[in-house]
PDB file of N, CA and C in Angstrom:
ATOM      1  N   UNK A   1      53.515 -29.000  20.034  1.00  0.00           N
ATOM      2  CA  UNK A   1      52.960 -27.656  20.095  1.00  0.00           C
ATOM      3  C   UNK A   1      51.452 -27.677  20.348  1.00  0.00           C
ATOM      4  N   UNK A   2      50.972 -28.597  21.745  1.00  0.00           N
ATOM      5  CA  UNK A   2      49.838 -28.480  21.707  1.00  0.00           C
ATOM      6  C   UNK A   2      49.120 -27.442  21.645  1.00  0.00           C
ATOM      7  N   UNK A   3      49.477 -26.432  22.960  1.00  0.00           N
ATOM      8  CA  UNK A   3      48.617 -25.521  23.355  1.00  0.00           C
ATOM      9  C   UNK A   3      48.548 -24.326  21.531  1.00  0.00           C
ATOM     10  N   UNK A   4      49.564 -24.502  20.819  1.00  0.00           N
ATOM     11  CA  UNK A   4      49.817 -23.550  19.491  1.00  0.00           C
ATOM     12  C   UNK A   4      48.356 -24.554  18.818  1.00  0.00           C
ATOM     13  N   UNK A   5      48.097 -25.830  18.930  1.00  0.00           N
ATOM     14  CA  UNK A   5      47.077 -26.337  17.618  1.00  0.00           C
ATOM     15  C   UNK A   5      45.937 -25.574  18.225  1.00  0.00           C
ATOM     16  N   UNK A   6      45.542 -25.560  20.251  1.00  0.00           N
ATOM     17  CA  UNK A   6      44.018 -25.760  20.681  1.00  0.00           C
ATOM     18  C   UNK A   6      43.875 -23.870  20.117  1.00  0.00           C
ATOM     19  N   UNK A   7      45.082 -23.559  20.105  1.00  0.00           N
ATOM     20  CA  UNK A   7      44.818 -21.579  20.046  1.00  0.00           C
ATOM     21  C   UNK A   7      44.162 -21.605  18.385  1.00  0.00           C
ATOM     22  N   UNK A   8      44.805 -22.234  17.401  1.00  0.00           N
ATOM     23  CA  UNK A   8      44.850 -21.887  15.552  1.00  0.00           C
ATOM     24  C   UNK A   8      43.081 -22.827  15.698  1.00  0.00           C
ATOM     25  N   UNK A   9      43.199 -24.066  16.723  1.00  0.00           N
ATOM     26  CA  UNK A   9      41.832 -24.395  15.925  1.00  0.00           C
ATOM     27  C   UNK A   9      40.508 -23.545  16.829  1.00  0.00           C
ATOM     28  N   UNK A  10      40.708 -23.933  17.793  1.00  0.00           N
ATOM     29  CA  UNK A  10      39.657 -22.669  18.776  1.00  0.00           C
ATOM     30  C   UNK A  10      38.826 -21.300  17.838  1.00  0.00           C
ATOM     31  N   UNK A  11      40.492 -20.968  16.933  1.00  0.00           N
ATOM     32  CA  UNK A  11      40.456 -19.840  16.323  1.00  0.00           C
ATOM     33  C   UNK A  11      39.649 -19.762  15.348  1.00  0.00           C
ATOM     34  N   UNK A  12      40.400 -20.712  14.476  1.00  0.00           N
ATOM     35  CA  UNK A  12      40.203 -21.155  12.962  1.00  0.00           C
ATOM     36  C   UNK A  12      40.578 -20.268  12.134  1.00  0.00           C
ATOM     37  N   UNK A  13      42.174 -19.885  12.717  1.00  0.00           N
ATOM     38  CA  UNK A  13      42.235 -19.242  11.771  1.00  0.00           C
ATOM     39  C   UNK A  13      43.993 -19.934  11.101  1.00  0.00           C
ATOM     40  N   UNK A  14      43.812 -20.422  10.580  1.00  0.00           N
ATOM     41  CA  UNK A  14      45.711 -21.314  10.541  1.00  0.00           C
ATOM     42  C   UNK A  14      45.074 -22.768   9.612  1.00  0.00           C
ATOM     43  N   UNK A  15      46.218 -23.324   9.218  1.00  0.00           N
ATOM     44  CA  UNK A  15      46.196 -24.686   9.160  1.00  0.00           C
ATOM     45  C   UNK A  15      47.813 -24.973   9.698  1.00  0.00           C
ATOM     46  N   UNK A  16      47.699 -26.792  10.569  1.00  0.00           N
ATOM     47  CA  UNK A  16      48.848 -26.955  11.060  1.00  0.00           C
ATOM     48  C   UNK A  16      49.436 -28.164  10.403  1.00  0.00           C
ATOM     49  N   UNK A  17      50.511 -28.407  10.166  1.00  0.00           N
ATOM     50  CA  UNK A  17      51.182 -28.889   9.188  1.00  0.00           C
ATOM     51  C   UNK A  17      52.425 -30.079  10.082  1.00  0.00           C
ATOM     52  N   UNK A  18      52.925 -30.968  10.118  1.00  0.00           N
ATOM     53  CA  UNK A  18      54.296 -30.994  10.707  1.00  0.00           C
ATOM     54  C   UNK A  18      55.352 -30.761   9.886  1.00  0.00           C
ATOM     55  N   UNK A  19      56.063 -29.762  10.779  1.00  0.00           N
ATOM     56  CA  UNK A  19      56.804 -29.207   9.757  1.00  0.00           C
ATOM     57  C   UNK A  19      58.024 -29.808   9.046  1.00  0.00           C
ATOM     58  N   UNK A  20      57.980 -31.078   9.562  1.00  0.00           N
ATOM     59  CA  UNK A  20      59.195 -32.149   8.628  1.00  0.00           C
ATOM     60  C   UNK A  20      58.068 -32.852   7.324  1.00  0.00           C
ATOM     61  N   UNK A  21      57.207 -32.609   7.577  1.00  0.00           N
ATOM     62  CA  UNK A  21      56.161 -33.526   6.481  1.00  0.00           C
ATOM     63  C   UNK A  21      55.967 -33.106   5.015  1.00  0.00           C
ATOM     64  N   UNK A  22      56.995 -32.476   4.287  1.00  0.00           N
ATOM     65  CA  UNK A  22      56.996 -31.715   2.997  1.00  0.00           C
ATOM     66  C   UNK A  22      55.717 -32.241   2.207  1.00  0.00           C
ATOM     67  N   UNK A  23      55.280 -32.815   2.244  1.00  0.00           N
ATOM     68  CA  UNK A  23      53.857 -33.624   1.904  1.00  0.00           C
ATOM     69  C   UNK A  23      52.764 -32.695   1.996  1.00  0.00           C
ATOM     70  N   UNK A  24      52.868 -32.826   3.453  1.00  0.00           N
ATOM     71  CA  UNK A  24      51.494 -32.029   4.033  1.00  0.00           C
ATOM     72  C   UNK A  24      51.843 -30.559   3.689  1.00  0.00           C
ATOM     73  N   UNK A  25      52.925 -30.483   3.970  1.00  0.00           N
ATOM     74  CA  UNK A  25      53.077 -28.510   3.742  1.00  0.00           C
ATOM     75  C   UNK A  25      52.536 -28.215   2.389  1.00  0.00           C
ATOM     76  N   UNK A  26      52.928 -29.104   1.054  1.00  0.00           N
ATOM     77  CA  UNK A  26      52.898 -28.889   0.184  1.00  0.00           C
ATOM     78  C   UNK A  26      51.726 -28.985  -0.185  1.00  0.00           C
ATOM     79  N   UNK A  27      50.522 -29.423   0.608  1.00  0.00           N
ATOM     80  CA  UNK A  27      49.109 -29.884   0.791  1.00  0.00           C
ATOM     81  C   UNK A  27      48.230 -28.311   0.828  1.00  0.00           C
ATOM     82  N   UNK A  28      49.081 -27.782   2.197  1.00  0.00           N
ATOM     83  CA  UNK A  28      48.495 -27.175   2.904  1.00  0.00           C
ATOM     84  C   UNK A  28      48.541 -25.859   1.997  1.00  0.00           C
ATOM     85  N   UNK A  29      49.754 -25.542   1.457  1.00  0.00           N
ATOM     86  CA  UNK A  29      49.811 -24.409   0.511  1.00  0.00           C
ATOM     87  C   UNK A  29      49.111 -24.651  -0.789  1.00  0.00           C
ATOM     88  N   UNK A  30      48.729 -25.245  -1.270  1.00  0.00           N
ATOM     89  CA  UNK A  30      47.677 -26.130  -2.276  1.00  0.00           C
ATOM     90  C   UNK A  30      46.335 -25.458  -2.086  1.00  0.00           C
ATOM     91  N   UNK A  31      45.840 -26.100  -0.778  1.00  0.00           N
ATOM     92  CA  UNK A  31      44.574 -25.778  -0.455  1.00  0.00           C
ATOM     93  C   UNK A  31      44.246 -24.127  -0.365  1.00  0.00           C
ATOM     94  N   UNK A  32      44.940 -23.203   0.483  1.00  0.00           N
ATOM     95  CA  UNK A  32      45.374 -22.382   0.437  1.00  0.00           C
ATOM     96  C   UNK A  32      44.712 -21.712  -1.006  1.00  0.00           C
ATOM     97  N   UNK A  33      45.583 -21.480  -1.650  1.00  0.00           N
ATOM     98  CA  UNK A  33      45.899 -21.025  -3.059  1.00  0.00           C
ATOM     99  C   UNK A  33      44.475 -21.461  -3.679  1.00  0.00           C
ATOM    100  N   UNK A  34      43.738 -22.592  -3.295  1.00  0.00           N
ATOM    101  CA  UNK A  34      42.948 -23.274  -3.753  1.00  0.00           C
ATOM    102  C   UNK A  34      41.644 -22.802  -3.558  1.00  0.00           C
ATOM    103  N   UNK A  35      41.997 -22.003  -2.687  1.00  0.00           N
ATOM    104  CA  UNK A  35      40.228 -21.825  -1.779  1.00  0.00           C
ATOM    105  C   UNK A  35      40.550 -20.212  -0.698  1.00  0.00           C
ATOM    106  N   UNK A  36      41.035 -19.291  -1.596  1.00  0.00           N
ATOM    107  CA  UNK A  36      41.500 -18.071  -1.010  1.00  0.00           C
ATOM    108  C   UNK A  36      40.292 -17.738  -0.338  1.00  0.00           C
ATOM    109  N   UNK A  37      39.037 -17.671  -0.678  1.00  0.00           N
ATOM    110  CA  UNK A  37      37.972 -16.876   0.052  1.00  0.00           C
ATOM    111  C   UNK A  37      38.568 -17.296   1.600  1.00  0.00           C
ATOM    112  N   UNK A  38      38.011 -18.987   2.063  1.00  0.00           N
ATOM    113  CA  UNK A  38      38.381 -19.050   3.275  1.00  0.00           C
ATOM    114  C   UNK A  38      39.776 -19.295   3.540  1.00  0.00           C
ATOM    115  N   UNK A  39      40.740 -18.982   2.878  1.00  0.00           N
ATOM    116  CA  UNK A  39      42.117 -18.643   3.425  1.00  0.00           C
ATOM    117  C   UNK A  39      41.930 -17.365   3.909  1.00  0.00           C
ATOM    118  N   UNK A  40      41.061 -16.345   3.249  1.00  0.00           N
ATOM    119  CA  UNK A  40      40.715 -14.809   3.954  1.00  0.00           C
ATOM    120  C   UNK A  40      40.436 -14.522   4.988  1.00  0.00           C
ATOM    121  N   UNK A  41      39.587 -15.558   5.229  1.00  0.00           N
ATOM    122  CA  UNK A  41      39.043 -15.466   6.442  1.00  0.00           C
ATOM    123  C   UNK A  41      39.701 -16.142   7.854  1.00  0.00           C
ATOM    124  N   UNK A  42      40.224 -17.047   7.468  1.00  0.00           N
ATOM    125  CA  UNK A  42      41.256 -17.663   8.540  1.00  0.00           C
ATOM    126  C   UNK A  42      41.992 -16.578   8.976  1.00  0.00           C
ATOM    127  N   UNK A  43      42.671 -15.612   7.763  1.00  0.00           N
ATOM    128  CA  UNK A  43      43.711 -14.415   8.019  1.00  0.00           C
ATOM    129  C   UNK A  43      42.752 -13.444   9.089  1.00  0.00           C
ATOM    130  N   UNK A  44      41.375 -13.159   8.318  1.00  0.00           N
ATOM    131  CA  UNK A  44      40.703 -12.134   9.506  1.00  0.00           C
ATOM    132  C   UNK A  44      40.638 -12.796  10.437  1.00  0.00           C
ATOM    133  N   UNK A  45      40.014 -13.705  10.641  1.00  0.00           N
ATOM    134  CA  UNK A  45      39.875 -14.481  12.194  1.00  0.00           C
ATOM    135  C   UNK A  45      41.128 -14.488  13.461  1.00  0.00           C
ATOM    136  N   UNK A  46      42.317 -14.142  12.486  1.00  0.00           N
ATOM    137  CA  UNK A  46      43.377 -14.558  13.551  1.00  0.00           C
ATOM    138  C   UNK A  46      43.873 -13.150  13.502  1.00  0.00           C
ATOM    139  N   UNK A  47      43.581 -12.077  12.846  1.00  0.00           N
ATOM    140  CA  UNK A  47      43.984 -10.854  12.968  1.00  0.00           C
ATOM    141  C   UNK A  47      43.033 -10.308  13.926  1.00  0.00           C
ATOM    142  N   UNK A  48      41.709 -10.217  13.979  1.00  0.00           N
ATOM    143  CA  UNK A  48      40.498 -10.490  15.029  1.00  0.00           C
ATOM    144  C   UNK A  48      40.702 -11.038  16.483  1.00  0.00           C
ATOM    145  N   UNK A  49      41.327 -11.900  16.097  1.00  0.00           N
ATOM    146  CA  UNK A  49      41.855 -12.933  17.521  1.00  0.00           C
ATOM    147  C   UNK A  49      42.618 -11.390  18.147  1.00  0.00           C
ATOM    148  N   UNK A  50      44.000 -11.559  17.427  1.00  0.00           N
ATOM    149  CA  UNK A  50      45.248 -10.693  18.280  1.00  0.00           C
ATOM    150  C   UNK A  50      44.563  -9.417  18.409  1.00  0.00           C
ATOM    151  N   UNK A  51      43.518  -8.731  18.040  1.00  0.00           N
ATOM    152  CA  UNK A  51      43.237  -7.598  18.685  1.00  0.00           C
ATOM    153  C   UNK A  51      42.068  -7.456  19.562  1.00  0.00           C
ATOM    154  N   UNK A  52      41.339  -8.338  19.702  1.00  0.00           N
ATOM    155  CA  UNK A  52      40.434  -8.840  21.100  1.00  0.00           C
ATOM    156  C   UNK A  52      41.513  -9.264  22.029  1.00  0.00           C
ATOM    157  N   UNK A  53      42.072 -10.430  21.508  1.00  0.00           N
ATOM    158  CA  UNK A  53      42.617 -11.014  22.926  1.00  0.00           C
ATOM    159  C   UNK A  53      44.191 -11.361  23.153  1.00  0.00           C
ATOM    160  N   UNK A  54      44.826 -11.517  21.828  1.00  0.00           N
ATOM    161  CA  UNK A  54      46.407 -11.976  22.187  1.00  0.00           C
ATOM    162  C   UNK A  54      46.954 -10.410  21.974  1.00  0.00           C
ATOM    163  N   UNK A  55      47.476  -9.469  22.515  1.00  0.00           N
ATOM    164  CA  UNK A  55      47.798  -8.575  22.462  1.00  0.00           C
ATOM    165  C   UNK A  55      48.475  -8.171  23.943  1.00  0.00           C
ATOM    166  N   UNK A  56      49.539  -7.212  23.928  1.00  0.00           N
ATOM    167  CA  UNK A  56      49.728  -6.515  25.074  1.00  0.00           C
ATOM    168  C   UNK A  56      49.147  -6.274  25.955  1.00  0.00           C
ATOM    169  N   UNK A  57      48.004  -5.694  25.635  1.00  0.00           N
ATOM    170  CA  UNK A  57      47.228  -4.868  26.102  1.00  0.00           C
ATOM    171  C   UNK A  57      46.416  -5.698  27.447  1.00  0.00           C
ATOM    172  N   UNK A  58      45.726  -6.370  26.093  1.00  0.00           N
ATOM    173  CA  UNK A  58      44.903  -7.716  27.389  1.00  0.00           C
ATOM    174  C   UNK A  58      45.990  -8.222  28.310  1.00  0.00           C
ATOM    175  N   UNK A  59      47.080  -9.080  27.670  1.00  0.00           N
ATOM    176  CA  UNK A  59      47.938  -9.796  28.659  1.00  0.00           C
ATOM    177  C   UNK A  59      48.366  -9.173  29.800  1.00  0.00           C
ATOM    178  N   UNK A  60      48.684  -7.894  29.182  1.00  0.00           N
ATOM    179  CA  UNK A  60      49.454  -7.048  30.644  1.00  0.00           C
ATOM    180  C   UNK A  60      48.302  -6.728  31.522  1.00  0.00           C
ATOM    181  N   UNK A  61      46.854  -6.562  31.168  1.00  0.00           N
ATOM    182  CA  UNK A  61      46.256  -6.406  32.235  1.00  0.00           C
ATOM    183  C   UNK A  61      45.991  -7.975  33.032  1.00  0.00           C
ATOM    184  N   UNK A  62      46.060  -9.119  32.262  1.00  0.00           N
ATOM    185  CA  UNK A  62      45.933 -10.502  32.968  1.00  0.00           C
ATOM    186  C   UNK A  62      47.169 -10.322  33.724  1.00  0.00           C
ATOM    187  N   UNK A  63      48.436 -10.314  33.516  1.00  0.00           N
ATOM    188  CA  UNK A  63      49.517 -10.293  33.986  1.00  0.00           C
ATOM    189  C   UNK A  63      49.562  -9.511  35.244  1.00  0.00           C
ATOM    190  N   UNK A  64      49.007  -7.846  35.605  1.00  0.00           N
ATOM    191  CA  UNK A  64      48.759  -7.186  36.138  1.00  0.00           C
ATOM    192  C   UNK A  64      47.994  -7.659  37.429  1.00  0.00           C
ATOM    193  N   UNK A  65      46.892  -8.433  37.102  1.00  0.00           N
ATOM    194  CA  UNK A  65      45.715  -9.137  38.005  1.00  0.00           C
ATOM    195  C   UNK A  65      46.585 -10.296  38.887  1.00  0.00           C
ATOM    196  N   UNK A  66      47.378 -10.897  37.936  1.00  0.00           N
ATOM    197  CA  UNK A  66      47.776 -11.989  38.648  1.00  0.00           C
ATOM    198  C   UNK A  66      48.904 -11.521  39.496  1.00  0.00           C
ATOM    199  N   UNK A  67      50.008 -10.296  39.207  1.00  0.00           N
ATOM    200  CA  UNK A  67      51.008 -10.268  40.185  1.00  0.00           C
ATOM    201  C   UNK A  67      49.823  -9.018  41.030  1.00  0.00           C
ATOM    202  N   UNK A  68      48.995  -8.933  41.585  1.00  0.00           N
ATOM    203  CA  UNK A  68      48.169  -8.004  42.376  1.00  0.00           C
ATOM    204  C   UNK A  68      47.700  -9.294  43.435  1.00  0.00           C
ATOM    205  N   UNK A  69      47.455 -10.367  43.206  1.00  0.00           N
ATOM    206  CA  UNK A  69      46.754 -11.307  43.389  1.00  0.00           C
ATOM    207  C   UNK A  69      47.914 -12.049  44.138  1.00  0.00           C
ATOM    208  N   UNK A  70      49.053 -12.320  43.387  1.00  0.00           N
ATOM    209  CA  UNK A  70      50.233 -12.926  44.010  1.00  0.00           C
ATOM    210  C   UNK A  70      50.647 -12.652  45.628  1.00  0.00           C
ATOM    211  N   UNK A  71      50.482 -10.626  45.112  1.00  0.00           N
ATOM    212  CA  UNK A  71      51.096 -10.414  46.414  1.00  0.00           C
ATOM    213  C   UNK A  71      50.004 -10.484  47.371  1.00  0.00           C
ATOM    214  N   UNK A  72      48.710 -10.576  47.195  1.00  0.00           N
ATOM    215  CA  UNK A  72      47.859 -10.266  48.654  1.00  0.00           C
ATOM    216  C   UNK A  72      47.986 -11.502  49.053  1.00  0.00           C
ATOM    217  N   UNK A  73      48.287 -12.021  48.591  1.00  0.00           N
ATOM    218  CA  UNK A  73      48.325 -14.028  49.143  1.00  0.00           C
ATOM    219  C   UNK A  73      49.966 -13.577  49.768  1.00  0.00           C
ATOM    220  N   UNK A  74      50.545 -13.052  49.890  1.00  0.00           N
ATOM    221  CA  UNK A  74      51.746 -13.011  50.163  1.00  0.00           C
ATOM    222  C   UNK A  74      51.866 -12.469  51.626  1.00  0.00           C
TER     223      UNK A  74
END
């Protein structure tokens, strides 16, 4: 899941775990619990993220650009 780590760390808003590694998960929810201020902020950062940029809204206008773009090359 590359392109999922470069989006959460770019972000900073996530921690990534493998998800067979009951170890690390159990790490990761630790820390978490451990240090809520910046667990808060990871949450704003990535709620921040999806309404600047991962959203409908944006995509469909990227999406929009590119099949506009498709067809004049066509």
């Amino acid at each position: 899941f590359r392109p999922l780590r470069e989006l959460i760390d770019s972000v900073g808003c996530g921690l990534i775990v493998q998800s067979q590694n009951l170890n690390a998960i159990a790490e990761a929810m630790c820390w978490i619990l451990e240090n809520p201020i910046e667990a808060e902020e990871m949450g704003k950062r990535g709620k921040e993220a999806v309404i600047r940029t991962y959203n409908w809204n944006v995509e469909g206008d990227n999406l929009h650009d590119l099949y506009n773009k498709l067809l004049s090359n066509a």
